[in-house]
Protein backbone atom coordinates (compact mmCIF):
# COMPACT_ATOMS: atom_id res chain seq x y z
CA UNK A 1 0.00 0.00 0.00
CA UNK A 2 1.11 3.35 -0.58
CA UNK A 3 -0.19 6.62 -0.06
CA UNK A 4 0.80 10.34 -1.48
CA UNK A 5 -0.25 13.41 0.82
CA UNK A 6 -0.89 16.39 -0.71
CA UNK A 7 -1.52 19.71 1.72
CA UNK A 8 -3.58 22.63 1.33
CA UNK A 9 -6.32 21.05 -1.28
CA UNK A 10 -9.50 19.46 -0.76
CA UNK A 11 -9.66 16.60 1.38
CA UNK A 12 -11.06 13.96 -1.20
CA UNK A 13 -9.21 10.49 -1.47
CA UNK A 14 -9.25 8.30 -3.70
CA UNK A 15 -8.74 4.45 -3.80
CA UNK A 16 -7.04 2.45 -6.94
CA UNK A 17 -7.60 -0.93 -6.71
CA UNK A 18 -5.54 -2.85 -9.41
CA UNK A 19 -3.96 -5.76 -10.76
CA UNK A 20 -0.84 -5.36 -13.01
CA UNK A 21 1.05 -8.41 -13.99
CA UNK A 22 3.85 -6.75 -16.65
CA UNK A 23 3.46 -3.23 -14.50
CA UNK A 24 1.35 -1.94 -17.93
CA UNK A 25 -1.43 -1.25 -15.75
CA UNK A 26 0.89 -0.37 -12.54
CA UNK A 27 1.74 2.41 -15.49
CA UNK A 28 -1.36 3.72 -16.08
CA UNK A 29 -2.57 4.08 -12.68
CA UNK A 30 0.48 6.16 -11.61
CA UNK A 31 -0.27 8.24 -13.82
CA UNK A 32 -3.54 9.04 -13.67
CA UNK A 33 -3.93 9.26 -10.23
CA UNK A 34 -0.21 11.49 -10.46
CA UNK A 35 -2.68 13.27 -13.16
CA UNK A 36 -5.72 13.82 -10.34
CA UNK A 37 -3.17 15.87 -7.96
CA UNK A 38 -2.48 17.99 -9.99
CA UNK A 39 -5.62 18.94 -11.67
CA UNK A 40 -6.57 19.10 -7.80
CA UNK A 41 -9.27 16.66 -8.10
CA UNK A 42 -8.05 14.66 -5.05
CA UNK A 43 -5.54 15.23 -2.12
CA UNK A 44 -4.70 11.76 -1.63
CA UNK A 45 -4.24 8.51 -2.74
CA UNK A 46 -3.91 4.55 -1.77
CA UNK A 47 -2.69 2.05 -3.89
CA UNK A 48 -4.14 -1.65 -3.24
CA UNK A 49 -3.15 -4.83 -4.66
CA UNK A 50 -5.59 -7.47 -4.17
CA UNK A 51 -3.25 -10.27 -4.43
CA UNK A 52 -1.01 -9.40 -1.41
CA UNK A 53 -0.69 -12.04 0.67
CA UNK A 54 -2.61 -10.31 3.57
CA UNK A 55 -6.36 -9.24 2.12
CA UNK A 56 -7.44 -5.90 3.38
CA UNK A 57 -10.91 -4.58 5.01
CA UNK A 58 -10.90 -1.75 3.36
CA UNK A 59 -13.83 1.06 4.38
CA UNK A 60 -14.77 2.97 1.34
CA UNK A 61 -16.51 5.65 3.28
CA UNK A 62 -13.43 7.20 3.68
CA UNK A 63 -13.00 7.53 -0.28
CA UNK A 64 -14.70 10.34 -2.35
CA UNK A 65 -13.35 8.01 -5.44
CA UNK A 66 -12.63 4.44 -6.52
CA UNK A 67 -10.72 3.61 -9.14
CA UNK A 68 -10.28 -0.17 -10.23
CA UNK A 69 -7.98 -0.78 -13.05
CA UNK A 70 -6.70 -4.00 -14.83
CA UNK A 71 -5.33 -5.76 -17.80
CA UNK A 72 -7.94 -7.24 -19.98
CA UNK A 73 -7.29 -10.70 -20.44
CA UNK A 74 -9.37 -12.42 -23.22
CA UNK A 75 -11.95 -9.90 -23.39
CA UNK A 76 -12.69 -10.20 -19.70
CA UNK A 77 -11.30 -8.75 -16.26
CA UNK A 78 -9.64 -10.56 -13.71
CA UNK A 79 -10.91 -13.37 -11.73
CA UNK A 80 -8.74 -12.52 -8.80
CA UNK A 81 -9.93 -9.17 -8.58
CA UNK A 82 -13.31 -9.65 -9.20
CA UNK A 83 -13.40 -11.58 -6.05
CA UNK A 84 -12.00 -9.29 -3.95
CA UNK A 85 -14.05 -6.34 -5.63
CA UNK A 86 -17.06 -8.61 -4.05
CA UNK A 87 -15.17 -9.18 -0.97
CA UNK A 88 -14.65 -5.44 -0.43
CA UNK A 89 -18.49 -4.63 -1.55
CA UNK A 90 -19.64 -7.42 0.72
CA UNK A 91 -17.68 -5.76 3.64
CA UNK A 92 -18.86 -2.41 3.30
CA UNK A 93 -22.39 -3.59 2.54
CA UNK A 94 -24.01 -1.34 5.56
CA UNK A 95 -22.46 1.91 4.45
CA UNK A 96 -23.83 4.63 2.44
CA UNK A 97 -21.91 4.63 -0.91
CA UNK A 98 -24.19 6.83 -2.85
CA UNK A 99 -21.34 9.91 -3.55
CA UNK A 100 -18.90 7.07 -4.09
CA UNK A 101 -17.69 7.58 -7.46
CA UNK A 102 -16.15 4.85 -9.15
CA UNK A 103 -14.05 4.57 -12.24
CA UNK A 104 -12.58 1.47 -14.04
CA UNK A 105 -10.00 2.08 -16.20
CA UNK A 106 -8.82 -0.90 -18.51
CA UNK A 107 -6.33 -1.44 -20.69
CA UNK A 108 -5.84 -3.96 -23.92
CA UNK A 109 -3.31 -4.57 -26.43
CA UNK A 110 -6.31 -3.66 -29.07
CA UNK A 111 -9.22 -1.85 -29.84
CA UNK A 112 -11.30 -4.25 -30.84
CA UNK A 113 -15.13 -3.98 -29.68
CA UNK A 114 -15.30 -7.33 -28.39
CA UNK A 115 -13.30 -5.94 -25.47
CA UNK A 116 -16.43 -3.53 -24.45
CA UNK A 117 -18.18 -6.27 -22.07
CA UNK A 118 -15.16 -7.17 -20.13
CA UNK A 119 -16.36 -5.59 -16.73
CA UNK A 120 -19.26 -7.31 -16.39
CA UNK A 121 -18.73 -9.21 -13.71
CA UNK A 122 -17.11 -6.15 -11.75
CA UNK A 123 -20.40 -3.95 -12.20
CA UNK A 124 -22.25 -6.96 -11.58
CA UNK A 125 -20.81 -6.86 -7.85
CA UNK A 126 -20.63 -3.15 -7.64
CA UNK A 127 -24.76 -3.05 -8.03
CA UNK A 128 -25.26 -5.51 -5.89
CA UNK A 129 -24.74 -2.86 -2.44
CA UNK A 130 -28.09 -1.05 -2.18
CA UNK A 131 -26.81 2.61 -1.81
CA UNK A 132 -24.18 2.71 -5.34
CA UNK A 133 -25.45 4.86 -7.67
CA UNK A 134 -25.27 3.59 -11.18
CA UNK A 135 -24.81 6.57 -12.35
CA UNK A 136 -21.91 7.64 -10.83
CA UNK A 137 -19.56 4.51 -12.42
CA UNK A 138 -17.74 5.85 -15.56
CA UNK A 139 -15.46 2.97 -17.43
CA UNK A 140 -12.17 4.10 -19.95
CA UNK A 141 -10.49 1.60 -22.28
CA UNK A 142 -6.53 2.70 -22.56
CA UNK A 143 -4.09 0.76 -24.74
CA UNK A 144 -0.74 -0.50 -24.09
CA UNK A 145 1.70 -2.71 -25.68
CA UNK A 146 1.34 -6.61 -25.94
CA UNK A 147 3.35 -8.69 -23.06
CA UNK A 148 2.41 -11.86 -25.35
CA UNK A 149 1.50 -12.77 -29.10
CA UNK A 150 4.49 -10.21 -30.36
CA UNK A 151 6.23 -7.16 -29.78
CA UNK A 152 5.28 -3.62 -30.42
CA UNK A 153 7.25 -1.54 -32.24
CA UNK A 154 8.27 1.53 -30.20
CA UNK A 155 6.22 3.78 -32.93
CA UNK A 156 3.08 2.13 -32.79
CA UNK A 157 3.09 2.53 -28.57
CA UNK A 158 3.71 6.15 -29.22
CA UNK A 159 0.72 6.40 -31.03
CA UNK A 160 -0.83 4.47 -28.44
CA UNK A 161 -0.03 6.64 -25.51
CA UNK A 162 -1.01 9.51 -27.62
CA UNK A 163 -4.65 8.48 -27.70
CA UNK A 164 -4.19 7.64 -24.21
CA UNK A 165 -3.40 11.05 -23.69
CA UNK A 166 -6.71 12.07 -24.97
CA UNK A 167 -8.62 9.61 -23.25
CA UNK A 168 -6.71 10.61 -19.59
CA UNK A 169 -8.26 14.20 -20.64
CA UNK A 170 -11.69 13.15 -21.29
CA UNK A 171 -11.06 11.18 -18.13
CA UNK A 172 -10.40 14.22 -16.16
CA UNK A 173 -12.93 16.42 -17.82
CA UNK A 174 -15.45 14.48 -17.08
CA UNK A 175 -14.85 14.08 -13.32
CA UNK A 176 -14.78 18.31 -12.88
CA UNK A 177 -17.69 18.18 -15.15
CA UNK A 178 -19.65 15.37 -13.67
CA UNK A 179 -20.57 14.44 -17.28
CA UNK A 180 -20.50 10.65 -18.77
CA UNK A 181 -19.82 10.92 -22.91
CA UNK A 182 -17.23 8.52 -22.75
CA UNK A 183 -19.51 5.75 -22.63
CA UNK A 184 -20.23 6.28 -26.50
CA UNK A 185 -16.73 4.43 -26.43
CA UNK A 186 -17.48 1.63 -24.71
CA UNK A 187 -20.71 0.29 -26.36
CA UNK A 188 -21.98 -3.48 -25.83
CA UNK A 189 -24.43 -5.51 -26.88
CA UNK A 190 -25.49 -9.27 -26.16
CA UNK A 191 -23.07 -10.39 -29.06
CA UNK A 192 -20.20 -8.89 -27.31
CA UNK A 193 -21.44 -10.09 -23.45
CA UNK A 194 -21.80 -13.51 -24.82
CA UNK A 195 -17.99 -13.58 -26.47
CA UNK A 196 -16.78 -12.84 -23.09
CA UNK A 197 -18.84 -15.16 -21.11
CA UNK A 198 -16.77 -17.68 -24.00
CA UNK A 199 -13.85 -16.35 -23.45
CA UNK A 200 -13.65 -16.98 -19.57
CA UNK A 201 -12.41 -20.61 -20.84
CA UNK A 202 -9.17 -18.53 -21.04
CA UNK A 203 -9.05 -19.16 -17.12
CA UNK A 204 -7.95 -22.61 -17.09
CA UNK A 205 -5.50 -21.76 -19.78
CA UNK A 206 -2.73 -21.30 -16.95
CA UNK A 207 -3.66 -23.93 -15.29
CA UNK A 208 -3.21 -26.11 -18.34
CA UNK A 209 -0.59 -24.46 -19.69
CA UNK A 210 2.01 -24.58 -16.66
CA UNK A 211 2.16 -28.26 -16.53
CA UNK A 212 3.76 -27.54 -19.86
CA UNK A 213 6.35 -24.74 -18.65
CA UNK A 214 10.00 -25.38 -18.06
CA UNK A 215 13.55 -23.15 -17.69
CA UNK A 216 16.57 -23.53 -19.93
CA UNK A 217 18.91 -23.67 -17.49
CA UNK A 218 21.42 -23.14 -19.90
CA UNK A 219 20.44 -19.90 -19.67
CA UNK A 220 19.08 -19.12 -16.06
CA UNK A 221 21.08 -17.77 -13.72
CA UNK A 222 19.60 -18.59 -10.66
CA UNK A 223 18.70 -14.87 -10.14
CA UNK A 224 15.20 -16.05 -8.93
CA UNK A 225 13.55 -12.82 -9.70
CA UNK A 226 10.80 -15.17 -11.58
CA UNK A 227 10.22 -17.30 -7.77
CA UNK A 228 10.67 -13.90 -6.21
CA UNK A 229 7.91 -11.89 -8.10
CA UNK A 230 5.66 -14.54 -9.13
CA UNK A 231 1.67 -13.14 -8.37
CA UNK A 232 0.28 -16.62 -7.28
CA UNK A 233 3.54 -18.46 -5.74
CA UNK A 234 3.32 -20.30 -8.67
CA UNK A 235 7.34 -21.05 -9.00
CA UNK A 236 9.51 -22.69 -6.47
CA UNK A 237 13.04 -23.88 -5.74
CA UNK A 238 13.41 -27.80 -5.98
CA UNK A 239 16.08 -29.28 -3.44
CA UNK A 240 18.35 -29.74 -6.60
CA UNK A 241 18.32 -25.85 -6.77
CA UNK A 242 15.76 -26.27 -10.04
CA UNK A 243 13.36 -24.07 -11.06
CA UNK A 244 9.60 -25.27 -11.19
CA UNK A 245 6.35 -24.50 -11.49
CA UNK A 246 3.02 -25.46 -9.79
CA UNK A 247 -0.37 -25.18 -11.58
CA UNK A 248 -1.89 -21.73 -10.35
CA UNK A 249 -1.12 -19.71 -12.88
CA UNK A 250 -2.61 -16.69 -14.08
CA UNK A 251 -0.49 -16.51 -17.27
CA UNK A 252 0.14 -13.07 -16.59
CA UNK A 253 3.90 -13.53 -18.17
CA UNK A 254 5.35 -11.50 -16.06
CA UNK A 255 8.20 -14.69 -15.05
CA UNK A 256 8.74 -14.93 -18.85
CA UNK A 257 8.53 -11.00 -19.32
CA UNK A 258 11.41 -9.95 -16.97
CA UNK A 259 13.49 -12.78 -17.29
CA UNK A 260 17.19 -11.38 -17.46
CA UNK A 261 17.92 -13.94 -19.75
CA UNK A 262 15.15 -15.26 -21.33
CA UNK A 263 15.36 -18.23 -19.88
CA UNK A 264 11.97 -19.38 -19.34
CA UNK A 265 9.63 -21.27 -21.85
CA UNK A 266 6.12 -20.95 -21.73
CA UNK A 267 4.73 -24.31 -22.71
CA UNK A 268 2.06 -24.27 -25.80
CA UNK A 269 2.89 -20.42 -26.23
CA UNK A 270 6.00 -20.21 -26.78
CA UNK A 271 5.82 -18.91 -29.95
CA UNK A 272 3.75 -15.96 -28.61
CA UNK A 273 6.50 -15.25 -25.58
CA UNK A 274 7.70 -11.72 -25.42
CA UNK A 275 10.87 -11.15 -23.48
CA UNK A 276 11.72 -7.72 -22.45
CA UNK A 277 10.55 -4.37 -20.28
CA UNK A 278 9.30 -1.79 -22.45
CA UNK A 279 11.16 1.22 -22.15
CA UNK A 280 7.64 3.83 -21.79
CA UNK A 281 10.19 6.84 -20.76
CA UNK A 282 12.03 6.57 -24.00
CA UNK A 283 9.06 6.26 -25.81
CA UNK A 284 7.36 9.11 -24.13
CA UNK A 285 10.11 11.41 -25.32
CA UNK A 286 10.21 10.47 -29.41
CA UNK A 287 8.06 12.51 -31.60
CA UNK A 288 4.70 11.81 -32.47
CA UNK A 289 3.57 10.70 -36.18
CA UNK A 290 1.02 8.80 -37.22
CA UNK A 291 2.15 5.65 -37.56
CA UNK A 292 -0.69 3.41 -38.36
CA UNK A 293 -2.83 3.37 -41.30
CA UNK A 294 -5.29 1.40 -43.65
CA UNK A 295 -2.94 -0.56 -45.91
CA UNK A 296 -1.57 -2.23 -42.34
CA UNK A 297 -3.00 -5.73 -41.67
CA UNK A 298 -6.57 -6.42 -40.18
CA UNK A 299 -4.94 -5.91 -36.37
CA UNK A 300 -3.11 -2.84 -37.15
CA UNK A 301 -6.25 -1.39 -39.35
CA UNK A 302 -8.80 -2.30 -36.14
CA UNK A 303 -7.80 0.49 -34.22
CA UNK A 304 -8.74 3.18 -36.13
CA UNK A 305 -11.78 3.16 -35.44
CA UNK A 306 -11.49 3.51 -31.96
CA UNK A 307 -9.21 6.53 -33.06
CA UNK A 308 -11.38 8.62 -34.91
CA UNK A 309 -14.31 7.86 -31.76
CA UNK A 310 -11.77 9.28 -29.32
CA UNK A 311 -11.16 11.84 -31.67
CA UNK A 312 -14.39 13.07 -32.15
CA UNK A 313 -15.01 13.16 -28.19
CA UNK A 314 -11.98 14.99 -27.65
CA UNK A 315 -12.86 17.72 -30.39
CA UNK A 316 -16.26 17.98 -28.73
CA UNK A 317 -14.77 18.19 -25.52
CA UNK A 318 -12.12 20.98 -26.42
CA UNK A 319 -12.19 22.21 -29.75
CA UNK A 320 -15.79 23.75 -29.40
């Protein structure tokens, strides 16, 4: 947990409760909620991961915001912290939440619609206390760079974050405002619910998967940094000093991500492993162009779309 003080501004806190696996969505909640200090919006905030080991009873009456933030992962949120979004709800079923506002910001690889129904479950649990407005839970869809299938080019996240940009705007507009136009971005339908209620087959996929995992250790260097910051205390030591794996995994690919020396092999995907931190400060300092465009491939084409949408917000926004 950690918490930023700010003196001298309003007294409104807010709460982000998040799971990151590759630190994308670590990322993107620093700096939106380094964003809401300085517009002023709030004077505090705490930082919660639901997977430490010891679960918190957290009061939400003492936040004027929550924000819940994750990486979608086949179309749908995370199992882990939809259960302790319930957990949290159930806990703090007897207090008055009705100026809580809450705010789910997501983040994908891609734009593609089918991504629109992934917080069901989430708002499922959220309208099950009697005193949450409906009303007051907004939902933004950010993009960042693959961890798995391949690697972005260092161009195509810069065009990324610059939409982000827009969308952290809206974001903040919105909350001074009170207003709610960014749901004309995130539009579902029973197609899209039912894809993701197909998708959650995805779940079992690590389960599966790890029995299929192994380290080179050709390559490894003992560092351990994969047992070390494993989510689920999925990876252990063997009494031969080997590296192993149980079968709890979340398939986050943050062992296979980070490893120094890429030294880990991720079973049936191995072919989709990407090895290697993105370096976001480098990329935050090249120049923006427009980098893609309609004679790309089906994947690089799908996202303009979502482009011109947040384009058209933002112009309606700030350009009137």
């Amino acid at each position: 947990m950690e918490e930023i003080n700010i003196n001298n501004i309003n007294n409104k806190k807010a709460l982000f409760i998040y799971y990151s696996g590759t630190n994308n969505t670590l990322d993107l909640v620093l700096k939106i909620s380094k964003r809401l200090i300085k517009e002023e919006i709030i004077s505090s905030y705490s930082l919660y991961f639901p997977l430490a080991k010891k679960k918190k009873n957290i009061d939400l009456k003492e936040y004027s915001y929550l924000f819940i933030a994750y990486p979608i992962y086949a179309f749908n949120s995370i199992k882990l912290l939809e259960k302790e979004i319930k957990r949290i709800i159930d806990f703090n079923k007897d207090n008055d939440l009705s100026l809580l506002k809450i705010i789910i910001i997501k983040q994908s690889g891609e734009a593609l619609r089918l991504n629109n129904s992934s917080s069901f479950t989430l708002k499922k649990y959220l309208a099950k206390h009697h005193s949450i407005n409906k009303n007051n839970i907004k939902e933004y869809h950010f993009l960042y760079p693959y961890n798995i299938h391949f690697r972005f080019k260092d161009e195509h996240i810069k065009e990324l974050f610059f939409y982000n940009q827009k969308i952290e705007d809206i974001l903040i507009k919105e909350i001074k405002l009170n207003l709610d136009l960014s749901k004309r971005l995130i539009k579902s339908n029973i197609f899209i619910l039912l894809n993701s209620k197909l998708f959650k087959i995805q779940r079992i996929g690590g389960t599966i998967n790890s029995f299929f995992y192994k380290v080179d250790n050709k390559k490894c260097i003992n560092c351990k940094r994969c047992i070390n910051e494993c989510l689920t205390n999925n990876i252990y030591l063997t009494k031969d000093n080997k590296i192993k794996f149980h079968h709890h995994c979340l398939m986050c690919m943050r062992c296979s991500f980070f490893c120094p020396k890429d030294a880990i092999n991720i079973g049936l995907f191995n072919s989709w492993k990407v090895n290697g931190e993105y370096d976001f400060k480098k990329i935050d300092q090249l120049s923006y162009k427009p980098y893609l465009n309609k004679k790309m491939s089906f994947f690089y084409r799908s996202y303009l779309p979502y482009f011109l949408k947040i384009n058209q917000l933002y112009d309606e926004y700030f350009n009137e």
